[in-house]
Protein backbone atom coordinates (compact mmCIF):
# COMPACT_ATOMS: atom_id res chain seq x y z
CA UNK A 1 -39.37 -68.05 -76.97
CA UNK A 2 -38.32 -69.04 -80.51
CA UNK A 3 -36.72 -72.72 -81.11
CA UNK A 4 -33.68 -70.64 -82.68
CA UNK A 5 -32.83 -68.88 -79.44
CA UNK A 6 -32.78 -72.43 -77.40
CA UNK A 7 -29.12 -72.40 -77.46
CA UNK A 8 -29.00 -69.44 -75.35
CA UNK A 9 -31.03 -72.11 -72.58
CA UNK A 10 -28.61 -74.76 -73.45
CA UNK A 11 -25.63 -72.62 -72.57
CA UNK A 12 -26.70 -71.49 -69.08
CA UNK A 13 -27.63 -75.10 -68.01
CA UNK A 14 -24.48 -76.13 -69.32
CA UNK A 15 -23.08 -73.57 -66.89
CA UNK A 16 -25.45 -74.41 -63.80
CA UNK A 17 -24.38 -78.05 -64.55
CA UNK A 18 -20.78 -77.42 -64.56
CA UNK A 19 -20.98 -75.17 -61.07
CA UNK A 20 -22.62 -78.31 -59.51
CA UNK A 21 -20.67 -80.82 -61.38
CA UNK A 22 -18.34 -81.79 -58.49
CA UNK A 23 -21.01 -82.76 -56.11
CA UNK A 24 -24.24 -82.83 -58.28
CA UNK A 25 -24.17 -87.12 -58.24
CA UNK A 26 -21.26 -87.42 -55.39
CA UNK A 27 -21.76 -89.05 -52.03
CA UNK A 28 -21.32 -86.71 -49.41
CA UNK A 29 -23.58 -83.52 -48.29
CA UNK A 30 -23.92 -80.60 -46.49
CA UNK A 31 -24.97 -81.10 -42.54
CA UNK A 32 -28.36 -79.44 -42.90
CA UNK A 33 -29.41 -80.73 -46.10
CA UNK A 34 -28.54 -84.44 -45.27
CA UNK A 35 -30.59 -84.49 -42.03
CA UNK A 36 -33.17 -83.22 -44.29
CA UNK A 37 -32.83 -86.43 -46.42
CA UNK A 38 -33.03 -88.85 -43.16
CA UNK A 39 -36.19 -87.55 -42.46
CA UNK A 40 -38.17 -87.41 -45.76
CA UNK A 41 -36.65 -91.08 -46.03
CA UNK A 42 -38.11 -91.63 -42.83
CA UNK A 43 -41.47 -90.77 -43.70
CA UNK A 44 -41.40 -92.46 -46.84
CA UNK A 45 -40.57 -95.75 -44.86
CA UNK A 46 -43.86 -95.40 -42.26
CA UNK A 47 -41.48 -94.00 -39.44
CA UNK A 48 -42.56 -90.64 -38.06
CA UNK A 49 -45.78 -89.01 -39.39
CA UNK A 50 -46.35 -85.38 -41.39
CA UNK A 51 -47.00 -83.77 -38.15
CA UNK A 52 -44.53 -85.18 -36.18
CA UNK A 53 -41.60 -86.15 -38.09
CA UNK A 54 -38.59 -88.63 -36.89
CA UNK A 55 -35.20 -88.42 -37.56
CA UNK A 56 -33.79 -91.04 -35.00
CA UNK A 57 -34.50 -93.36 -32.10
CA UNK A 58 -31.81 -90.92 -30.10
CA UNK A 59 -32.02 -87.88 -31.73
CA UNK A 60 -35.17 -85.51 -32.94
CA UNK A 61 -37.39 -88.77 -32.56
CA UNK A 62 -40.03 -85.82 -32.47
CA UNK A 63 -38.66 -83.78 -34.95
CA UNK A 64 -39.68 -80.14 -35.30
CA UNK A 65 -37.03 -78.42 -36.26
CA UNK A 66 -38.86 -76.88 -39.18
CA UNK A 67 -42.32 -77.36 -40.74
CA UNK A 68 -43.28 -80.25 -42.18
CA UNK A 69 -44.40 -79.37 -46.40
CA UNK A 70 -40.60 -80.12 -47.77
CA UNK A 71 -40.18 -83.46 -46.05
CA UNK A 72 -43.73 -84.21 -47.07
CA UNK A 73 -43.21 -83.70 -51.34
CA UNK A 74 -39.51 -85.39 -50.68
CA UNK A 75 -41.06 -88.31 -48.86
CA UNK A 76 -43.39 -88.82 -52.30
CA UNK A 77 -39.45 -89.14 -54.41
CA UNK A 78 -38.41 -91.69 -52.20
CA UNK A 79 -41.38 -93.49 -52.37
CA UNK A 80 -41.68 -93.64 -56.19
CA UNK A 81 -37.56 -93.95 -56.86
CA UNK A 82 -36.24 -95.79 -53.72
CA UNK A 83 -33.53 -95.00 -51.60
CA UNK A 84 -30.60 -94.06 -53.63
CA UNK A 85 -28.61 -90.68 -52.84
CA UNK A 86 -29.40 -90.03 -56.14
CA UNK A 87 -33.28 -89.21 -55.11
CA UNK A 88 -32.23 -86.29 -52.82
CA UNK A 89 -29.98 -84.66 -54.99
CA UNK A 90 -32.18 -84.78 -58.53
CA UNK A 91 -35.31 -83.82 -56.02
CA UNK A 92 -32.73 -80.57 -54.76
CA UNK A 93 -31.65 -79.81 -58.77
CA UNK A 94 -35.21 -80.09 -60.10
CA UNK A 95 -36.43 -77.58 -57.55
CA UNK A 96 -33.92 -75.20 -59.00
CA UNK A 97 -35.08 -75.95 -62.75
CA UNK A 98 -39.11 -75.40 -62.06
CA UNK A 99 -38.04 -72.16 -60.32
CA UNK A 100 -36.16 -71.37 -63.19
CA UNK A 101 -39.32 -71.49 -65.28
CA UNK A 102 -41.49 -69.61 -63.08
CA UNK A 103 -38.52 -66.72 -63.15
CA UNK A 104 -38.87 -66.80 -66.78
CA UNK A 105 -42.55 -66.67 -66.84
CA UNK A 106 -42.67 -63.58 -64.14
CA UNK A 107 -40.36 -62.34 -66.81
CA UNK A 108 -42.56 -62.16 -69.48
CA UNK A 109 -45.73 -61.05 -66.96
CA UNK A 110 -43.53 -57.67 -66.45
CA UNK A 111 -42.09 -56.87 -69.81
CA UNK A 112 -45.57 -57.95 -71.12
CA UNK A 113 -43.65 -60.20 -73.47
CA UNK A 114 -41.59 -57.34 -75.18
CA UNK A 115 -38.62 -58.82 -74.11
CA UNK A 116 -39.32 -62.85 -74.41
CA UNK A 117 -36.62 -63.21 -76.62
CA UNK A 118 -34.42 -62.55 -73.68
CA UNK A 119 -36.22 -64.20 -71.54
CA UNK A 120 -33.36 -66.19 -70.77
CA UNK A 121 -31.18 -63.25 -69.31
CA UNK A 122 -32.17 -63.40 -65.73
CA UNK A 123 -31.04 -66.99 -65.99
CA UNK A 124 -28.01 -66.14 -67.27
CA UNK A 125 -27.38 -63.65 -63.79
CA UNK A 126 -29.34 -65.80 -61.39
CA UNK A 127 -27.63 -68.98 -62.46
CA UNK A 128 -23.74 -68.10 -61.61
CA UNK A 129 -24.24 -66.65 -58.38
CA UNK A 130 -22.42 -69.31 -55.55
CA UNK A 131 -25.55 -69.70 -53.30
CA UNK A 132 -27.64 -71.08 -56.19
CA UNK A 133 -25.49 -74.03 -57.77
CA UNK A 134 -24.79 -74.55 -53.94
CA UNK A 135 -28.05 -75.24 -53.05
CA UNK A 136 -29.33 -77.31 -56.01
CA UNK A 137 -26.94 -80.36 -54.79
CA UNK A 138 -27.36 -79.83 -51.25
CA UNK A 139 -30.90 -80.80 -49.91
CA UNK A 140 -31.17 -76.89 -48.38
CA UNK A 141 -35.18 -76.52 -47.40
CA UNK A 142 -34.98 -73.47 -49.27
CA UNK A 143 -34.96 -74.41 -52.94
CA UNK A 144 -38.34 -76.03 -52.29
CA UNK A 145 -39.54 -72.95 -50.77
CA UNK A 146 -38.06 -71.18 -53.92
CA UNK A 147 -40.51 -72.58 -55.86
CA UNK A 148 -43.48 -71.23 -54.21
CA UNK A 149 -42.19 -67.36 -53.32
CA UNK A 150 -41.53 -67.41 -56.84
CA UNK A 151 -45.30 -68.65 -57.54
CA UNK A 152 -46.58 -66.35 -55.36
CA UNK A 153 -44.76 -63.04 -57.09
CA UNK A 154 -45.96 -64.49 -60.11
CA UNK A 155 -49.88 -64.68 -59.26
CA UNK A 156 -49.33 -61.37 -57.45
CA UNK A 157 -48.11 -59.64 -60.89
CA UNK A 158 -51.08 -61.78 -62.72
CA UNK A 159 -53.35 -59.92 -60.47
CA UNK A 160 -52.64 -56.56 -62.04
CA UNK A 161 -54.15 -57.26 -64.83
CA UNK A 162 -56.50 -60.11 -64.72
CA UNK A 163 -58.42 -61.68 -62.42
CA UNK A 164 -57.12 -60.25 -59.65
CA UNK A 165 -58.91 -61.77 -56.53
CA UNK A 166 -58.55 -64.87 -57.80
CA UNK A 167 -54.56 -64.82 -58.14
CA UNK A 168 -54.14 -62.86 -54.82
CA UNK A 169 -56.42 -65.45 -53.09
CA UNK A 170 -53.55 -68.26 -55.15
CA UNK A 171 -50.58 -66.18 -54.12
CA UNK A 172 -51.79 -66.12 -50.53
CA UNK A 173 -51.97 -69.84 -50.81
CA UNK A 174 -48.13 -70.05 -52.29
CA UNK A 175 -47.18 -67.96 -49.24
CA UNK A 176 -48.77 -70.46 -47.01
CA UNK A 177 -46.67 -73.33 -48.56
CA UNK A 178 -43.60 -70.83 -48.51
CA UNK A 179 -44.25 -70.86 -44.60
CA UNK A 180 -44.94 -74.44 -44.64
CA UNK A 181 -41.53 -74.81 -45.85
CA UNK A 182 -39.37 -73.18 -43.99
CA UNK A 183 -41.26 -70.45 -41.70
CA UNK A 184 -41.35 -66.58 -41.35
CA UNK A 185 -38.34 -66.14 -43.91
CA UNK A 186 -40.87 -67.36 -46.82
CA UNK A 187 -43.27 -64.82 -46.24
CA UNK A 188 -41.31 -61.40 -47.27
CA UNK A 189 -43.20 -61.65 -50.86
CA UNK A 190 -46.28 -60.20 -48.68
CA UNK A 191 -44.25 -56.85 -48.89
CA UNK A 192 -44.77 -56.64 -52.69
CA UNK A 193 -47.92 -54.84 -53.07
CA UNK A 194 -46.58 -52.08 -51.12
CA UNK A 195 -43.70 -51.47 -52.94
CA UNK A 196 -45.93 -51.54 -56.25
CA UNK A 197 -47.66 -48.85 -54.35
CA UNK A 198 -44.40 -47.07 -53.84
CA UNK A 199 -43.06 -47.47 -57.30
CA UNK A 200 -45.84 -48.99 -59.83
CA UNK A 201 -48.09 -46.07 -58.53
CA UNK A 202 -51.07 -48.51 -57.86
CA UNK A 203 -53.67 -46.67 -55.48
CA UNK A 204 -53.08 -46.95 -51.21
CA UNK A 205 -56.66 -48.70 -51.16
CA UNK A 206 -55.37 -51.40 -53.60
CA UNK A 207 -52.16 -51.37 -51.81
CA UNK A 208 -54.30 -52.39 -48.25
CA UNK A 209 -57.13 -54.15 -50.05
CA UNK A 210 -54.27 -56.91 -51.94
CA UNK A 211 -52.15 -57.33 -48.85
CA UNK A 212 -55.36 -58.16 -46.98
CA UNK A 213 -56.25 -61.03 -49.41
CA UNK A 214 -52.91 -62.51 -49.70
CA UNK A 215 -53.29 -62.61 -45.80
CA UNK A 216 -56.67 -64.46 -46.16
CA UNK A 217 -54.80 -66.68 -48.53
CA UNK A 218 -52.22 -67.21 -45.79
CA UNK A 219 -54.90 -67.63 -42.81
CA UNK A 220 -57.46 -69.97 -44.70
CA UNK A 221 -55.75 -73.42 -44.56
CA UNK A 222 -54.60 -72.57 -40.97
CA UNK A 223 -58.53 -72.49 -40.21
CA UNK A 224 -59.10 -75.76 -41.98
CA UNK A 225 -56.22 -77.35 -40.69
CA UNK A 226 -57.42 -75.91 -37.04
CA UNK A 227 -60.53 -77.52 -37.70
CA UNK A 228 -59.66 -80.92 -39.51
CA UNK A 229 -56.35 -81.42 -38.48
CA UNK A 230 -55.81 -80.51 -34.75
CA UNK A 231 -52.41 -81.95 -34.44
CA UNK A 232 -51.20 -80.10 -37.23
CA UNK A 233 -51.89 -76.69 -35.45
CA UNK A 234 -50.25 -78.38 -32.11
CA UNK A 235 -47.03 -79.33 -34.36
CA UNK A 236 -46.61 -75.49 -35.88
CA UNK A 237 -47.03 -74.13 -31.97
CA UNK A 238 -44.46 -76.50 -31.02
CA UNK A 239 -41.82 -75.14 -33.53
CA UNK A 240 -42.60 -71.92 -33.27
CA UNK A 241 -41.76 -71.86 -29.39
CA UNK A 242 -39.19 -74.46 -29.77
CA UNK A 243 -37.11 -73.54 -32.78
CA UNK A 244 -38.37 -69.72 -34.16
CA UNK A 245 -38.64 -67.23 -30.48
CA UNK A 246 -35.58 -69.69 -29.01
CA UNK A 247 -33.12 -69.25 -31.91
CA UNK A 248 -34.08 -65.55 -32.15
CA UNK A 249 -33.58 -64.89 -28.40
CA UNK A 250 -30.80 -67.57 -27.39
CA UNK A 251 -28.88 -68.79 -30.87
CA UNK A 252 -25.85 -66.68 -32.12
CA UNK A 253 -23.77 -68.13 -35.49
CA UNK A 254 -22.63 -64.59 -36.66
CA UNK A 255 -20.71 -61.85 -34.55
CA UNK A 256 -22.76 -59.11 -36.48
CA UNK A 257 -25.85 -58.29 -38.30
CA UNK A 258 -24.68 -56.98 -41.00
CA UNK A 259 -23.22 -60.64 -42.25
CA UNK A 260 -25.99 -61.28 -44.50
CA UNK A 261 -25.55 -57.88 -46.04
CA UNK A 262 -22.06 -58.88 -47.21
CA UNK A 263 -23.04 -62.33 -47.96
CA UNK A 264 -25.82 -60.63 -50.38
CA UNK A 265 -22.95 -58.33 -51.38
CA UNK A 266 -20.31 -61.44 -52.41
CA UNK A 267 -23.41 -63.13 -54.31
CA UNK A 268 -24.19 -60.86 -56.31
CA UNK A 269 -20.31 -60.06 -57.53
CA UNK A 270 -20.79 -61.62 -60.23
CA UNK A 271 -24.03 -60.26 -62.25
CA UNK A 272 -23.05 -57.14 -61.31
CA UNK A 273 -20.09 -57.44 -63.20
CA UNK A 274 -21.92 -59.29 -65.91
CA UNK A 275 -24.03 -55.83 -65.70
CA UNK A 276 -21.34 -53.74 -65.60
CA UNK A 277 -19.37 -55.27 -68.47
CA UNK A 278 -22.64 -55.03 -70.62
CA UNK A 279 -22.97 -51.25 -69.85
CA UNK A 280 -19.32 -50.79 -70.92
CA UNK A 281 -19.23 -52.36 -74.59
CA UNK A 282 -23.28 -50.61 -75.14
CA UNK A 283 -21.55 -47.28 -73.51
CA UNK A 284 -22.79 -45.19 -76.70
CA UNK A 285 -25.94 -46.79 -76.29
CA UNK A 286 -28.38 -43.61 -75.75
CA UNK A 287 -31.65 -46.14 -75.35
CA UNK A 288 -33.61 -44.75 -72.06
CA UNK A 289 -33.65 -47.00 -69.06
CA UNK A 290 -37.07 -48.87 -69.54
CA UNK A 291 -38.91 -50.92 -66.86
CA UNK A 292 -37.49 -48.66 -64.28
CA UNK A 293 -39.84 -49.01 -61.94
CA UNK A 294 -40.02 -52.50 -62.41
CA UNK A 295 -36.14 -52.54 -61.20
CA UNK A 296 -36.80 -50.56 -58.03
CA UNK A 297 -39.96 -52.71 -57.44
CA UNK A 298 -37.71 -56.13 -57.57
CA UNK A 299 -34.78 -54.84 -55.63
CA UNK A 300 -37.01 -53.40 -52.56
CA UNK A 301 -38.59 -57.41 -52.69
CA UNK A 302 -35.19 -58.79 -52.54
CA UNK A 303 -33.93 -56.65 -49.85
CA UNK A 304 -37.69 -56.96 -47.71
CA UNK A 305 -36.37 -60.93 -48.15
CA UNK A 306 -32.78 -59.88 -46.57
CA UNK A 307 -32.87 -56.90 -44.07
CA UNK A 308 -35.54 -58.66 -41.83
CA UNK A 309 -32.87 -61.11 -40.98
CA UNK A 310 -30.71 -58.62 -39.25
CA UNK A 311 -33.02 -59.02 -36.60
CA UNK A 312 -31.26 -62.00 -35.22
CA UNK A 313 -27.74 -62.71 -34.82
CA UNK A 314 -28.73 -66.61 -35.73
CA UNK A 315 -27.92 -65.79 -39.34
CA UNK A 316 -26.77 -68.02 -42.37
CA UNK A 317 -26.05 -67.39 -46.00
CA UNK A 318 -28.23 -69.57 -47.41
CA UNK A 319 -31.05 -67.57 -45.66
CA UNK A 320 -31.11 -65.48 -48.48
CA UNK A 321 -31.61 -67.86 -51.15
CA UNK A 322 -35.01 -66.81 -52.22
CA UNK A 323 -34.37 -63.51 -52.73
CA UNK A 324 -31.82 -63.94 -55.31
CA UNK A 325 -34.12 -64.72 -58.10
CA UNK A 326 -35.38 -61.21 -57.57
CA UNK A 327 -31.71 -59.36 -57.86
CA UNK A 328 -31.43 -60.93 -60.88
CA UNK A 329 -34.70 -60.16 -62.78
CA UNK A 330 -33.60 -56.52 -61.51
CA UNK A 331 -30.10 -56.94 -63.06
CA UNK A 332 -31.45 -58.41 -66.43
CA UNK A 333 -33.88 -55.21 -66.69
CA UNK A 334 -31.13 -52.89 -66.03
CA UNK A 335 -29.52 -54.56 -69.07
CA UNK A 336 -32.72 -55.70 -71.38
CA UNK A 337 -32.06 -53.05 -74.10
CA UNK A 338 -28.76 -53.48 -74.71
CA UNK A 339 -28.98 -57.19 -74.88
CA UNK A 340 -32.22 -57.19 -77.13
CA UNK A 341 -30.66 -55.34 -79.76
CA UNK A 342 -27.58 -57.55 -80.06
CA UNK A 343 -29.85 -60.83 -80.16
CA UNK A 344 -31.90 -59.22 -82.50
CA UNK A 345 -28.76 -58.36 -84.86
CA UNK A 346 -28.02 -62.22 -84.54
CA UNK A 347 -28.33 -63.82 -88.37
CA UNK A 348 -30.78 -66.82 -87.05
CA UNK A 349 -29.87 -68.58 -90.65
CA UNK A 350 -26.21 -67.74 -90.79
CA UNK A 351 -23.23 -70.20 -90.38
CA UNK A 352 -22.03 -68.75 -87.26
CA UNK A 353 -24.98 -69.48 -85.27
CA UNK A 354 -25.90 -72.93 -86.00
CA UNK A 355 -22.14 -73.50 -84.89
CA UNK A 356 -23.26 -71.76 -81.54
CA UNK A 357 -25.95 -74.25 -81.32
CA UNK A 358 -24.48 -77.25 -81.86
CA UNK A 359 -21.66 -76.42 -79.24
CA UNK A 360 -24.27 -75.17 -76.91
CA UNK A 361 -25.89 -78.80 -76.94
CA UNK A 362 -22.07 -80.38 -77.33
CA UNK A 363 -22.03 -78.59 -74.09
CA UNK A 364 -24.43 -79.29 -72.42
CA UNK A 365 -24.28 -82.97 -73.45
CA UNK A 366 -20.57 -82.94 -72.17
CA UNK A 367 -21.51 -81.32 -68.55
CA UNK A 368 -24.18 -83.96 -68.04
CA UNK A 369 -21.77 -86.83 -68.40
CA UNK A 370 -18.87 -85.11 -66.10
CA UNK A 371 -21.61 -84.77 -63.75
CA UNK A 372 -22.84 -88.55 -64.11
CA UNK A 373 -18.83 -89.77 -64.01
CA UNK A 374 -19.24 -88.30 -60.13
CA UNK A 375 -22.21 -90.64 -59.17
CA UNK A 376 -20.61 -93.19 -56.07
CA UNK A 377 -17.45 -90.96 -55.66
CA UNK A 378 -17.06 -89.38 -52.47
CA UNK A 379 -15.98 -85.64 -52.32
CA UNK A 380 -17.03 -84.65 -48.91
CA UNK A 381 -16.77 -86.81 -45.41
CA UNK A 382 -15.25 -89.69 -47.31
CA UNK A 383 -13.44 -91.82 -44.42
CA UNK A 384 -16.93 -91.47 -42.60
CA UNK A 385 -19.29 -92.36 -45.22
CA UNK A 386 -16.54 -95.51 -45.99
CA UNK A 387 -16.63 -96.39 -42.14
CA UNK A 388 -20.16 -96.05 -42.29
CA UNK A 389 -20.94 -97.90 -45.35
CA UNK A 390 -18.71 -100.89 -43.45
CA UNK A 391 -20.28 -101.00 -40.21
CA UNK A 392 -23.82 -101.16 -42.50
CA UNK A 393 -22.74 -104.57 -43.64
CA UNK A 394 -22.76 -106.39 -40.06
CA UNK A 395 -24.91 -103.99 -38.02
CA UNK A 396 -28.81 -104.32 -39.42
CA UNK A 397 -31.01 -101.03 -39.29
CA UNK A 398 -32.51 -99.93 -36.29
CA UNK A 399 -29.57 -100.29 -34.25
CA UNK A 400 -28.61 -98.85 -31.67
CA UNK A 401 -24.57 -97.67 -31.39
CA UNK A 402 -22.56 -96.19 -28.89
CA UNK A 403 -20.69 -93.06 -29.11
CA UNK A 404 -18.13 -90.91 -26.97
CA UNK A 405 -19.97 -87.69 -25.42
CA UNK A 406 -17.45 -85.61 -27.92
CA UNK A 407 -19.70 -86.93 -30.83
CA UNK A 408 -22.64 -85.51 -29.49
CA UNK A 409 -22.71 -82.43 -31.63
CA UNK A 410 -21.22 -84.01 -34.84
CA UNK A 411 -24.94 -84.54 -36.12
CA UNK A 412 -23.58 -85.55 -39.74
CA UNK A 413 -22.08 -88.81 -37.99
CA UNK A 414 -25.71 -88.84 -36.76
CA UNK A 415 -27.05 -87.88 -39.96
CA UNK A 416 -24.57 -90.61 -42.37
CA UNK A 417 -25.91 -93.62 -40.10
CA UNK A 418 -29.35 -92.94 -40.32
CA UNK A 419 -29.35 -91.93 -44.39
CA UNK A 420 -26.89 -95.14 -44.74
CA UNK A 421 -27.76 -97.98 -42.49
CA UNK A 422 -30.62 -96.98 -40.45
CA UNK A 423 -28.60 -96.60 -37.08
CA UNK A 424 -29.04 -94.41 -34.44
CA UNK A 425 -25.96 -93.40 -32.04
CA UNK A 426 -26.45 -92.57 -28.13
CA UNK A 427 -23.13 -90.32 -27.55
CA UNK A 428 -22.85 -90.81 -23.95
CA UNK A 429 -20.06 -90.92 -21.24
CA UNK A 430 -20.84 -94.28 -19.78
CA UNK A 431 -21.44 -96.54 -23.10
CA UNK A 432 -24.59 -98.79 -22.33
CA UNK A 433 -25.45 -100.18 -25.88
CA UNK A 434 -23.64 -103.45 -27.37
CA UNK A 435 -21.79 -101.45 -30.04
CA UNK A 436 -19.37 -98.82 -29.40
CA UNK A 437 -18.11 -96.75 -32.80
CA UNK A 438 -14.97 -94.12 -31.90
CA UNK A 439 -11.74 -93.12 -33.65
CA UNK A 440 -8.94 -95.32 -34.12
CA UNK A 441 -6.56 -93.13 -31.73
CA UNK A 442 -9.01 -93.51 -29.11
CA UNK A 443 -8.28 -95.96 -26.24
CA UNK A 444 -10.49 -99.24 -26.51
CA UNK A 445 -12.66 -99.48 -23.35
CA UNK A 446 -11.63 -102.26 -21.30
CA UNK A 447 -15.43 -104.16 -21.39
CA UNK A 448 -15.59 -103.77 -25.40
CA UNK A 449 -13.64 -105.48 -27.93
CA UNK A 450 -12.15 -105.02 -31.98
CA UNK A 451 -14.51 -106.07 -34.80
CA UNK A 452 -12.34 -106.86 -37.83
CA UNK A 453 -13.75 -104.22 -40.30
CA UNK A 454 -12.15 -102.63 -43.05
CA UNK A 455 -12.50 -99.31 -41.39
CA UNK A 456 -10.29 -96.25 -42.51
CA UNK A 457 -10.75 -93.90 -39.58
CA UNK A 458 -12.84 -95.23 -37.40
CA UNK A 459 -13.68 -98.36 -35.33
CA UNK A 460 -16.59 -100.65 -34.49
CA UNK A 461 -16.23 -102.54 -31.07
CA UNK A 462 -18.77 -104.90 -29.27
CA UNK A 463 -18.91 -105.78 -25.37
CA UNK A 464 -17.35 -108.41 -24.22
């Protein structure tokens, strides 16, 4: 991609920037994601292991809730930056930005790099959709996993034309990490030689013979880990029988199956009407449809990465994260003719454009200090995070704190001591611990008595 057409990049991260602005530096997080946090930061500090990770002394002290890759490479941020809530949320944006470069490179694998100098246009669709400015400030296992189903499409396309045994064999090994991340729902880019089969026309034997060696990609560090690192097999079996056939059979968060259907529907408003609006101004554009079996070939991956899910009524919307990159690049090449021949028309030299690129990096320069004005505000669980923060200062970590039985499923209270102070809470109907933390409108036990604490919503109390 030229220097000249840079502006183009500089827009859509303005945009991606702006989308995330409000809680890109901001205290405050999404449930999931900051439990997440608490336990990379745990195994940064010594406390838990890769196997067998720890998120408190009362809750998940044997945490295996998930696999254990994405707190491992978090752990290494926390390690080399400290602390600071600033480490989870540039570790959750710069997973979106290295996926963003692998999209553009499986870009230019495909269109052989006929079409680099729009290279950018599956950005430009990927980027707006709600799901992915969501994610890249909110900690979400998936945007690590991102990184790697991308990888592995890539070194699966790579295979087509070179070296093909040894990029299968590599994609097999991103699929691994994919599952490493976050499970089965990593693995749907094993479905893509058979839809090249279906709609690239490659043979049925290459078809069998490729899925094969992405599976020996897939199998080979379970062997060595079988034989080097017993306790790693012992953790997966755990979580499988514990968190993947017990959610599937017993967990329900949706009343239907089709949710994630509409949820894929609602995220991909937007492109699609990017798309459409494209298709309307180049409407006397008679240009054939090219790549059009690369289009079929990406939306069959996407939707192998979404129908699956149906299975379960345990569904979520940000299940489908991974897939979007894949909706997009299908988008783009519905679009790539169109939008080549108005870039090309653009006068690289002329007045007009160097006054598009020096907004575009006005821009850009503007939505990185917005998003830096947010760092220590609080746009999400504020009176907690305060309370929190204020009970840090006289209670040291490791702590132990008392809460009503109510509490018990409010795991970001759980979650905002232990990324904050280091403090686990028993949530109990008989309080046993020295501490007691409940609501202001709440009765005081008779036993316990008021700290004075600049508290907003809640109170600390000690016993008597």
């Amino acid at each position: 991609m030229t220097k000249s057409l840079h502006p183009f990049l500089f827009i859509i991260l303005t945009i991606f920037i702006a989308l995330a602005i409000p809680d890109l530096f901001a205290d405050g997080m999404f449930m999931d994601g900051l439990m997440y946090a608490v336990v990379a930061k745990n195994l940064a500090h010594g406390e838990g292991s890769f196997w067998f990770l720890h998120f408190s002394d009362t809750l998940f002290s044997s945490f295996h809730e998930h696999p254990p890759l994405v707190f491992g490479i978090e752990s290494i941020f926390y390690k080399i930056f400290g602390d600071s809530v600033l480490v989870e949320k540039l570790f959750s944006f710069a997973t979106y930005f290295i996926s963003g470069l692998v999209l553009v490179l499986i870009w230019k694998e495909i269109t052989q790099n006929k079409l680099s100098i729009i290279a950018w246009l599956p950005l430009l669709l990927w980027v707006p959709m709600p799901l992915v400015h969501w994610g890249a400030v909110n900690n979400m296992l998936e945007n690590t996993m991102l990184i790697f189903v991308c990888l592995s499409v890539l070194f699966t396309i790579r295979s087509l034309s070179q070296k093909r045994y040894f990029y299968l064999i590599l994609s097999g090994l991103m699929l691994f990490a994919a599952f490493m991340c976050k499970g089965f729902t990593g693995l749907f880019p094993l479905s893509l030689p058979f839809w090249l089969w279906c709609f690239y026309r490659t043979s049925a034997q290459r078809f069998i013979a490729d899925t094969l060696l992405l599976l020996l990609g897939i199998v080979l560090p379970l062997i060595i880990i079988y034989f080097l690192q017993p306790v790693g097999i012992e953790s997966l079996r755990i979580y499988l029988f514990q968190q993947v056939f017990k959610s599937i059979e017993e967990v329900q968060t949706v009343n239907t199956r089709f949710y994630i259907l509409w949820k894929l529907f609602t995220e991909l408003l937007i492109p699609a009407a990017i798309v459409l609006l494209v298709l309307f101004i180049r409407r006397k554009d008679k240009s054939q449809l090219q790549y059009r079996s690369w289009i079929f070939v990406f939306l069959a991956l996407g939707l192998s990465g979404v129908l699956p899910i149906m299975v379960s009524l345990k569904q979520n919307g940000f299940y489908i994260i991974c897939t979007l990159p894949f909706f997009a690049i299908a988008m783009a090449l519905i679009i790539s003719s169109p939008v080549k021949a108005f870039v090309e028309n653009i006068d690289l030299q002329g007045k007009a454009f160097k006054v598009f690129k020096l907004l575009s990096i006005l821009l850009l320069l503007s939505s990185i200090t917005l998003a830096l004005v947010q760092n220590g505000k609080t746009h999400q669980h504020k009176n907690l995070i305060y309370d929190v923060k204020e009970v840090a200062k006289v209670l040291p970590p490791n702590s132990i704190i008392s809460v009503p039985i109510e509490y018990a499923q409010n795991w970001s209270m759980f979650a905002y001591f232990q990324r904050y102070a280091g403090i686990s809470l028993e949530a109990s109907t008989q309080f046993k611990q020295q501490y007691l933390f409940l609501e202001k409108s709440s009765p005081l036990p008779s036993d316990y008595q008021l700290l004075d604490l600049n508290t907003k919503e809640f109170q600390l109390c000690r016993r008597k």
